[in-house]
C-alpha atoms as a PDB file:
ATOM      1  CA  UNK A   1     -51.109-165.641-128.272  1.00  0.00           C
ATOM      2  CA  UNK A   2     -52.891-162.106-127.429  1.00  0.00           C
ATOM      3  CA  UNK A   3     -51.326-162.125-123.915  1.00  0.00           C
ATOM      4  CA  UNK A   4     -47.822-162.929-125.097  1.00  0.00           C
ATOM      5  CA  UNK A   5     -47.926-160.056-127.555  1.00  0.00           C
ATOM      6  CA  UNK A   6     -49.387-158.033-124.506  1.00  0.00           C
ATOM      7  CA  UNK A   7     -46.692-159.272-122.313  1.00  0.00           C
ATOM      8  CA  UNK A   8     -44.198-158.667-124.810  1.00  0.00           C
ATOM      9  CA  UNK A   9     -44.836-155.086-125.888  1.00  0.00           C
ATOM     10  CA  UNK A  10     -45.528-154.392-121.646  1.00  0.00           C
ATOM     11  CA  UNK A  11     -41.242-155.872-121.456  1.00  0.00           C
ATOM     12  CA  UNK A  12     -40.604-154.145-124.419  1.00  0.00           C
ATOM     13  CA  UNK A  13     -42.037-150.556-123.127  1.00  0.00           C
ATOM     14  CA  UNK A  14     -40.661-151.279-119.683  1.00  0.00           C
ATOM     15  CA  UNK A  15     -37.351-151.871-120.979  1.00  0.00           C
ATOM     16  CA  UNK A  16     -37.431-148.612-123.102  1.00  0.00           C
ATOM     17  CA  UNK A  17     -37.962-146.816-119.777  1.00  0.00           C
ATOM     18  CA  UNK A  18     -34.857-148.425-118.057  1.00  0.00           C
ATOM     19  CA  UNK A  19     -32.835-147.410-120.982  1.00  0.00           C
ATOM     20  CA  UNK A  20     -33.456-143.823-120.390  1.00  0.00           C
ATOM     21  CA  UNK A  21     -32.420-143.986-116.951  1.00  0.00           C
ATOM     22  CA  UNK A  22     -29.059-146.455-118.092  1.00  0.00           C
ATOM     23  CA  UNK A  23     -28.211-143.839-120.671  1.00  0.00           C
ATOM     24  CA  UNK A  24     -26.550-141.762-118.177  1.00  0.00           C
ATOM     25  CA  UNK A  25     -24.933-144.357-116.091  1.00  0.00           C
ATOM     26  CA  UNK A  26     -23.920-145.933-119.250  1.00  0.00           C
ATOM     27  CA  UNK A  27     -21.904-142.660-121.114  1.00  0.00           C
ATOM     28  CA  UNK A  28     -20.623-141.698-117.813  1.00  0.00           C
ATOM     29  CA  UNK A  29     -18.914-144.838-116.358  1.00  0.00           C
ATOM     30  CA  UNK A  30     -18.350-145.976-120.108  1.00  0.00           C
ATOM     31  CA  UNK A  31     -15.709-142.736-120.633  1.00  0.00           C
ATOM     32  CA  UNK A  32     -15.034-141.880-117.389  1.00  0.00           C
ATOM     33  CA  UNK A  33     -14.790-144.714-115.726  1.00  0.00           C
ATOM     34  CA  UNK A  34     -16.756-143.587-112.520  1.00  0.00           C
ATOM     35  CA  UNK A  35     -19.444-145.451-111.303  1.00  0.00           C
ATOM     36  CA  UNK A  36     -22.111-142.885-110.391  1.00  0.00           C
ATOM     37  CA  UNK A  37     -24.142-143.837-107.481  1.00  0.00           C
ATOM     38  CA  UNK A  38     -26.045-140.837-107.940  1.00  0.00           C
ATOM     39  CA  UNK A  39     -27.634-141.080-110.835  1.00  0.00           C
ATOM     40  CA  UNK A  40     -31.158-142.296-109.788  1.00  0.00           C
ATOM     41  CA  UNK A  41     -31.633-139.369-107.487  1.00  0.00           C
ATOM     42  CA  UNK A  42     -31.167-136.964-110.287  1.00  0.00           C
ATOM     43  CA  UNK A  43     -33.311-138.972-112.313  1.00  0.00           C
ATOM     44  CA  UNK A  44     -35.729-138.130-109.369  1.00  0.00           C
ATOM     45  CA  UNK A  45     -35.002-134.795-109.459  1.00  0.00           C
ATOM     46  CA  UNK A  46     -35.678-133.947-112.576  1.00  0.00           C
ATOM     47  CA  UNK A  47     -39.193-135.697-112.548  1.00  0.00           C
ATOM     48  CA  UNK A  48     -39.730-133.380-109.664  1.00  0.00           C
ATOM     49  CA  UNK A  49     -38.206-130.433-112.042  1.00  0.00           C
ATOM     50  CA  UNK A  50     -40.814-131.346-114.711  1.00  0.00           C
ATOM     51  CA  UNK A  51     -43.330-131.513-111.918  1.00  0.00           C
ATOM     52  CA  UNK A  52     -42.746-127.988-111.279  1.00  0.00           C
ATOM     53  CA  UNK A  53     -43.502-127.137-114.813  1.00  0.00           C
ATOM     54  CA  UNK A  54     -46.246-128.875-115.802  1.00  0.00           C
ATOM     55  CA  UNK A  55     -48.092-129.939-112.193  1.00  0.00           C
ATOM     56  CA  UNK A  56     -50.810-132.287-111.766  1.00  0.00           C
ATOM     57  CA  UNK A  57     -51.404-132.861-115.293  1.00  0.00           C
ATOM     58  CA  UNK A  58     -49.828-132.636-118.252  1.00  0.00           C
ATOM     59  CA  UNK A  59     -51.860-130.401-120.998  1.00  0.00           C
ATOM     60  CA  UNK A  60     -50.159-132.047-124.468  1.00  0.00           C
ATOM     61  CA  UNK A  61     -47.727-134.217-125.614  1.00  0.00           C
ATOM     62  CA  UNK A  62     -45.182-131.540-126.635  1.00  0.00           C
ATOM     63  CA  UNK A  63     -45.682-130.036-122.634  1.00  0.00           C
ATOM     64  CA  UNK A  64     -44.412-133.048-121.580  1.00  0.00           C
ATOM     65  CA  UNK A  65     -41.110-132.771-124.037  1.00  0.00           C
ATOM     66  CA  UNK A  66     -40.879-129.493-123.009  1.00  0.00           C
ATOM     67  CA  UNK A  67     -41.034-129.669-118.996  1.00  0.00           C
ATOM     68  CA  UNK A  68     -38.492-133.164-119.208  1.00  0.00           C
ATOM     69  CA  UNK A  69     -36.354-130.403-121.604  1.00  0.00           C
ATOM     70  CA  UNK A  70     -36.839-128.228-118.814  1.00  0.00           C
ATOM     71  CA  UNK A  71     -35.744-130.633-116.720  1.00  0.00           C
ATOM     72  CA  UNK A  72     -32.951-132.220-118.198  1.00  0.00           C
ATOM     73  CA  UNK A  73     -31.156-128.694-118.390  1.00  0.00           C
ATOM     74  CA  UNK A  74     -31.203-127.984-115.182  1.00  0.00           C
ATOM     75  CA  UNK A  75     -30.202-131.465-113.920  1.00  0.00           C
ATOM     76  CA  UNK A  76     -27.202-130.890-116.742  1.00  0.00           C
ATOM     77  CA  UNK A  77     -26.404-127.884-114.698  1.00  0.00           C
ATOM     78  CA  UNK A  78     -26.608-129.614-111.628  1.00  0.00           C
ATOM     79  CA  UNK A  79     -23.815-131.958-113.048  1.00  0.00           C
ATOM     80  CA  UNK A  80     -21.576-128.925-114.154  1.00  0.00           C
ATOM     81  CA  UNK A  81     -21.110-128.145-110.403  1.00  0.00           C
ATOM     82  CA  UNK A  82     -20.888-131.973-109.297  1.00  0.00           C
ATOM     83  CA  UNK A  83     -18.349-132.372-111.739  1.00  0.00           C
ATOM     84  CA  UNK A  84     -16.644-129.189-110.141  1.00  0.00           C
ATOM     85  CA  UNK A  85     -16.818-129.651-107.155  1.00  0.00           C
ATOM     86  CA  UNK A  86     -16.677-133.784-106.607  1.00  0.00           C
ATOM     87  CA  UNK A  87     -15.949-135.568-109.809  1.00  0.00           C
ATOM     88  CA  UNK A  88     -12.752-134.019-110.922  1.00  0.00           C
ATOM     89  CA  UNK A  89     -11.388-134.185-108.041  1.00  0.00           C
ATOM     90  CA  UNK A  90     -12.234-138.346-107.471  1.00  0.00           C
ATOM     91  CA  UNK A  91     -11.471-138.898-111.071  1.00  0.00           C
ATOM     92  CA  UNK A  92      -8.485-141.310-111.018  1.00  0.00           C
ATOM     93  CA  UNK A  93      -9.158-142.694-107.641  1.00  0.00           C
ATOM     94  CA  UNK A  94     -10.160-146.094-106.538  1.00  0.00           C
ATOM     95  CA  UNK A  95     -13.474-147.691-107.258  1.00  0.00           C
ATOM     96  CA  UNK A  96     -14.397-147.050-102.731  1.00  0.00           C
ATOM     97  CA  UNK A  97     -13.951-143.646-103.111  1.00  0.00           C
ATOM     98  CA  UNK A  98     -16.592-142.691-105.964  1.00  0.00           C
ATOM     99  CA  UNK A  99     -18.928-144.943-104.468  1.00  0.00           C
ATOM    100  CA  UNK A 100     -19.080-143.297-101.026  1.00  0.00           C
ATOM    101  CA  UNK A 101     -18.461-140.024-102.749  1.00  0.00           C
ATOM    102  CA  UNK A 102     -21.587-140.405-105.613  1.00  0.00           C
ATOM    103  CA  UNK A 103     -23.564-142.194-102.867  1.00  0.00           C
ATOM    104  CA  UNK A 104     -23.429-139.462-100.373  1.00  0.00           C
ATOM    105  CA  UNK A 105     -24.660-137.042-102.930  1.00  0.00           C
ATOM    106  CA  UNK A 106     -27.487-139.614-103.336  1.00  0.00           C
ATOM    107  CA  UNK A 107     -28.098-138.730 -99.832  1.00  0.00           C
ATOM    108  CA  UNK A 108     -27.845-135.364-100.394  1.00  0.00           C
ATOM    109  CA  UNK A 109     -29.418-134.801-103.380  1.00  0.00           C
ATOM    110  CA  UNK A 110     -32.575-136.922-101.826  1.00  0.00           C
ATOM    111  CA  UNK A 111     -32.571-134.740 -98.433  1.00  0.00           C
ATOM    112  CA  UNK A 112     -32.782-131.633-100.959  1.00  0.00           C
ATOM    113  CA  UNK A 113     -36.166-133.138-103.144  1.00  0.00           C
ATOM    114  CA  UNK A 114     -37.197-133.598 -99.370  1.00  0.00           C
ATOM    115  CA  UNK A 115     -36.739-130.238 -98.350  1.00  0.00           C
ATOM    116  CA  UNK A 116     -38.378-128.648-101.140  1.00  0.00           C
ATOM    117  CA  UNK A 117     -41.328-130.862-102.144  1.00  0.00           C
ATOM    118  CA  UNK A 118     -41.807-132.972 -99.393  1.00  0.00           C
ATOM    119  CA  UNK A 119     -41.925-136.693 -98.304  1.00  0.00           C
ATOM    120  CA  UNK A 120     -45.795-137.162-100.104  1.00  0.00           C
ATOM    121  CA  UNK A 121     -46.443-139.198-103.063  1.00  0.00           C
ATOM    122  CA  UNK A 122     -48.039-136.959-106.358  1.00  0.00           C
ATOM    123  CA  UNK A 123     -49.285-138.452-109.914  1.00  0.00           C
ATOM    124  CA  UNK A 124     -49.211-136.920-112.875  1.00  0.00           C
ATOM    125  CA  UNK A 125     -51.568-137.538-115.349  1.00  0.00           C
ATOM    126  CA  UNK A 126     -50.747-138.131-119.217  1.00  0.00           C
ATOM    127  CA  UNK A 127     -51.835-135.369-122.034  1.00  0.00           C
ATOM    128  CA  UNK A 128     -55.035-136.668-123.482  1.00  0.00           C
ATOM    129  CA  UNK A 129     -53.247-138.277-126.732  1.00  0.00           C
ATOM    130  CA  UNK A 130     -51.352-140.703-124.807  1.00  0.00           C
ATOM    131  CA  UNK A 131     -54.123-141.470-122.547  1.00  0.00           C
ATOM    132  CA  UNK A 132     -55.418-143.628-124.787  1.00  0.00           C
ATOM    133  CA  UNK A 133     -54.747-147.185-125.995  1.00  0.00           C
ATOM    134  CA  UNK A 134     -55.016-148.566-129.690  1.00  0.00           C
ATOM    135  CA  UNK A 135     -55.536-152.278-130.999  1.00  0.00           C
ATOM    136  CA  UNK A 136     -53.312-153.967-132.707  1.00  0.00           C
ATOM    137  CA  UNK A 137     -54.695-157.916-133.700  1.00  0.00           C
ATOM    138  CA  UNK A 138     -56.826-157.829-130.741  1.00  0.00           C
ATOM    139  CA  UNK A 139     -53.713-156.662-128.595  1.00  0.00           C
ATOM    140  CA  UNK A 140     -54.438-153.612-126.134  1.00  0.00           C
ATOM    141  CA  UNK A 141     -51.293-151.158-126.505  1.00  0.00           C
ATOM    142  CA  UNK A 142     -51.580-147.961-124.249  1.00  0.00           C
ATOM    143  CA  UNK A 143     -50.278-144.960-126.058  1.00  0.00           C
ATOM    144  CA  UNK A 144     -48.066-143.777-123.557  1.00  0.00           C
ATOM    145  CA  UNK A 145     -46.070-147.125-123.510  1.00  0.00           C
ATOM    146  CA  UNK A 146     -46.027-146.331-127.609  1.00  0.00           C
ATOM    147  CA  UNK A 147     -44.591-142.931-126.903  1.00  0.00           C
ATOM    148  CA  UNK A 148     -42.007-144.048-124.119  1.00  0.00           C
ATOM    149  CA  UNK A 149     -40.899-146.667-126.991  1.00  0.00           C
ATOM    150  CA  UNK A 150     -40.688-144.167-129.521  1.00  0.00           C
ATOM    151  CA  UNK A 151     -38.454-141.685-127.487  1.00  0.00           C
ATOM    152  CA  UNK A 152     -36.762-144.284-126.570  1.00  0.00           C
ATOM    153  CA  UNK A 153     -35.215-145.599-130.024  1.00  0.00           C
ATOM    154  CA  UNK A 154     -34.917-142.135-130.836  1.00  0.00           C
ATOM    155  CA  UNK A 155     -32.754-141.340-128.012  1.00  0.00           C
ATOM    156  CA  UNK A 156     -30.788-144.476-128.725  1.00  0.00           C
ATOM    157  CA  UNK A 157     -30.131-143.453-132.478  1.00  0.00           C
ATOM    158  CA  UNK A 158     -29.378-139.918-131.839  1.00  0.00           C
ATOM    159  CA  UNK A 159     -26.323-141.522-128.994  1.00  0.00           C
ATOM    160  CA  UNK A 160     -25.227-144.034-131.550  1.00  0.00           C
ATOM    161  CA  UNK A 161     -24.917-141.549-134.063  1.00  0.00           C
ATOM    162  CA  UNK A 162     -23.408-139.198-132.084  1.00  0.00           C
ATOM    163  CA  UNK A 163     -20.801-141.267-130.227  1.00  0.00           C
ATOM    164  CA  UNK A 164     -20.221-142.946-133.919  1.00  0.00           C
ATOM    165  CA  UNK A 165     -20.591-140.589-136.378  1.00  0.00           C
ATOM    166  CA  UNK A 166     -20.074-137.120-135.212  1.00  0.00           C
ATOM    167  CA  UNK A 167     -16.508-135.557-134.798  1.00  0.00           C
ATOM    168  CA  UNK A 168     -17.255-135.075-130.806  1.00  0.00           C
ATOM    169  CA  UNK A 169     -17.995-138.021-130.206  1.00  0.00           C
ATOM    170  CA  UNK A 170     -14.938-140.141-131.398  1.00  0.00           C
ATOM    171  CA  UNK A 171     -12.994-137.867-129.169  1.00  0.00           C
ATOM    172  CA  UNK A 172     -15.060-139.319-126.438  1.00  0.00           C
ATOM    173  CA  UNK A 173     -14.442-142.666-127.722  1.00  0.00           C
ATOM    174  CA  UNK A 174     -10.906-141.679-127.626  1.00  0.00           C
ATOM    175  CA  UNK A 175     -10.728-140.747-124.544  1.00  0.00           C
ATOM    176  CA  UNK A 176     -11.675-143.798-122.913  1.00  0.00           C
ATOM    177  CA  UNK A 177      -8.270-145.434-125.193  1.00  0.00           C
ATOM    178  CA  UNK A 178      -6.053-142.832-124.220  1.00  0.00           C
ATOM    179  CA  UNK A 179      -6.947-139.288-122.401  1.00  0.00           C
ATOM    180  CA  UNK A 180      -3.364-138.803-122.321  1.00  0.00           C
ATOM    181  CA  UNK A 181      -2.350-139.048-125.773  1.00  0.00           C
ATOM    182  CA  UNK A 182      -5.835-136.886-126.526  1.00  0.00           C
ATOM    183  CA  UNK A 183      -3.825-134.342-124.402  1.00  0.00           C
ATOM    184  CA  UNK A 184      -0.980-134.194-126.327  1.00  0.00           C
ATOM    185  CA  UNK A 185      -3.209-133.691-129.204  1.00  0.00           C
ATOM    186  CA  UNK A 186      -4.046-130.518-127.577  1.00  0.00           C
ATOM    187  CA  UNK A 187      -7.366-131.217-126.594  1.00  0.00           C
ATOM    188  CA  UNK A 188      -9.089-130.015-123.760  1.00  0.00           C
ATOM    189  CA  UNK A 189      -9.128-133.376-121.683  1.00  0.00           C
ATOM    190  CA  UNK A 190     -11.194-131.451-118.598  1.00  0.00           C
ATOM    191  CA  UNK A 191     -13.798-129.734-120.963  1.00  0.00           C
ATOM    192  CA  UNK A 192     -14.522-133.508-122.827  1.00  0.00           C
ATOM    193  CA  UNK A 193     -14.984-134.885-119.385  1.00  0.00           C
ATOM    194  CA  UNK A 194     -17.081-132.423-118.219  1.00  0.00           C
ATOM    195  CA  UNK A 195     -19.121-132.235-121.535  1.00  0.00           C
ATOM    196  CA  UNK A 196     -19.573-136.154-120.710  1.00  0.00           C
ATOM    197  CA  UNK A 197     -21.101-135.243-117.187  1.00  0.00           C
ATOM    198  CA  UNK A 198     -23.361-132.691-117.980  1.00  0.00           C
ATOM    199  CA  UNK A 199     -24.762-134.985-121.135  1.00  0.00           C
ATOM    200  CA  UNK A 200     -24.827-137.708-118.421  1.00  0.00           C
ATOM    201  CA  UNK A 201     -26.909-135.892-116.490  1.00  0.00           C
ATOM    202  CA  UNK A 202     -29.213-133.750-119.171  1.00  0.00           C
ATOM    203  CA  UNK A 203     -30.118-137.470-120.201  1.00  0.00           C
ATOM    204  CA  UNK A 204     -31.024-138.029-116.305  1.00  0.00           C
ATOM    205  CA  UNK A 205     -33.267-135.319-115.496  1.00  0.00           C
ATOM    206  CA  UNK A 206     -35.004-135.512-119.047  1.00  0.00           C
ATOM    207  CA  UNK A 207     -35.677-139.034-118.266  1.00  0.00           C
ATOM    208  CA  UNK A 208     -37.270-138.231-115.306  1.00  0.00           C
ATOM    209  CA  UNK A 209     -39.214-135.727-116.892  1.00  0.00           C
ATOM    210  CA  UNK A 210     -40.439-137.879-119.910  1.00  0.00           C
ATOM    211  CA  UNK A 211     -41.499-141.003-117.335  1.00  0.00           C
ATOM    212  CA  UNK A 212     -43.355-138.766-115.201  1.00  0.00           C
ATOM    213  CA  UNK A 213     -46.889-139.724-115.691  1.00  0.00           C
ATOM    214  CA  UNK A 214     -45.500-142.983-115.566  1.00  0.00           C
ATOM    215  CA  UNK A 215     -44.941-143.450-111.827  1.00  0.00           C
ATOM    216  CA  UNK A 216     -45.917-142.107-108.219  1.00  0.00           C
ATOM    217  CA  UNK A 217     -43.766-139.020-107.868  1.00  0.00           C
ATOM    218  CA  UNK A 218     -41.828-139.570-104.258  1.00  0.00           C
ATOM    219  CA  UNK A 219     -38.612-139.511-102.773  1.00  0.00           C
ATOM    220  CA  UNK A 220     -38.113-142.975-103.120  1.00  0.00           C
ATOM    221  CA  UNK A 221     -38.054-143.081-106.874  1.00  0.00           C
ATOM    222  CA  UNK A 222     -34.416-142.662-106.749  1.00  0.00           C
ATOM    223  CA  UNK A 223     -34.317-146.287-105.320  1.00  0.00           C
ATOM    224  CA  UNK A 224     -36.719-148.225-108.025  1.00  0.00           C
ATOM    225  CA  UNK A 225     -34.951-147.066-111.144  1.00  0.00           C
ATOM    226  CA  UNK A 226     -31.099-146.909-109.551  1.00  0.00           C
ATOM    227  CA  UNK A 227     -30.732-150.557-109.132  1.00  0.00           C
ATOM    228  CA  UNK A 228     -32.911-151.433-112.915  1.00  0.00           C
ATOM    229  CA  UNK A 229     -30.514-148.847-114.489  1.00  0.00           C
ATOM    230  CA  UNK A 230     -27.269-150.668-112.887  1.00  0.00           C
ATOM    231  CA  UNK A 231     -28.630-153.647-113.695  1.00  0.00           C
ATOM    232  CA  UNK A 232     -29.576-152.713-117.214  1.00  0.00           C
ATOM    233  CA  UNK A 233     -25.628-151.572-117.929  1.00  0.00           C
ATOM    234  CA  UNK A 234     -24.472-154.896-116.143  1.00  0.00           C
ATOM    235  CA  UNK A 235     -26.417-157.063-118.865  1.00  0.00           C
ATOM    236  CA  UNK A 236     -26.290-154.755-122.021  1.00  0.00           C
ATOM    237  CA  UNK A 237     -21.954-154.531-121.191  1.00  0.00           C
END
């Protein structure tokens, strides 16, 4: 019974951690209808962002919420020019195009982690609190996998409540009905979709931030958590 509870909180935790990565994928193919092949390399990137900030170690919990912060901005920012310069102008087009388009920046975006940090692997150890495990009925939790759970049913109730709740986001929702009735409205159809982006990818790069000590840092941890995220959307619709 003790290793099915430990197997179940380990799928449990694990799952958590896809869902940050699917966030993205999910809100950006979800409104604008573009499947974005990129995504796991700016996960990636911001883990490498966060890496920056807080190095080989990560001095307390609220570091670590700071640097994938950190992180998650300037991945956002990163999406306000992709959106710029690539996304608005695919937007529309059929499904071949974004995926050669979003999987070339893939390319790109991984040649770029390459340049500047290298092709060798790094680890990143957790702040001393989450180090740690507890027991719970003779059950072995690590406090990390605690934390990644926690931030990750907060991130899911601040999304739900946002998309359902707030003002903003039934525009989004109503976008995805009818952008061109939204128009008409006299809403900015552009800015909306290019809020969505930059979300998209704040949610990214703060995942990769806030799974950092979970992980080998390299460049081919764009790979392992692109296809779990995809396949995450696929299953949760």
């Amino acid at each position: 019974m003790q290793q099915f509870a430990f197997a179940l909180f380990n799928g449990v935790a694990s799952g958590m951690a896809i869902f940050l990565v699917a966030a993205g994928v999910t809100l950006i193919f979800g409104i604008l209808k573009i499947i974005n092949f990129s995504h796991g390399a700016f996960f990636m990137l911001g883990a490498y962002v966060a890496f920056a900030i807080v190095g080989g170690s990560v001095s307390s919990v609220p570091m670590l919420i700071a640097a994938a912060i950190g992180a998650g901005i300037v991945v956002g920012l990163c999406g306000y020019v992709v959106d710029k310069l690539i996304l608005s102008r695919i937007r529309g087009f059929d499904e071949h195009f974004v995926l050669i388009a979003t999987f070339a920046l893939l390319l790109v975006v991984s040649g770029v982690v390459k340049v500047i940090w290298g092709v060798d692997y790094h680890s990143v150890s957790p702040p001393d609190a989450l180090a740690g495990a507890v027991q719970v009925g003779g059950v072995i939790i690590p406090s990390y996998s605690i934390f990644i759970i926690v931030v990750g049913l907060a991130a899911f109730a601040a999304l739900d409540f946002g998309l359902h709740r707030l003002w903003i986001g039934k525009v989004l929702r109503s976008l995805v009905s009818d952008s061109w009735i939204v128009g008409l409205l006299g809403y900015n159809v552009s800015a909306y979709y290019l809020f969505t982006v930059m979300l998209a990818f704040f949610l990214a790069g703060a995942a990769g931030g806030l799974l950092l000590p979970n992980q080998s840092l390299s460049p081919t941890l764009a790979d392992a958590y692109l296809l779990l995220g995809f396949v995450c959307c696929i299953i949760g619709g």
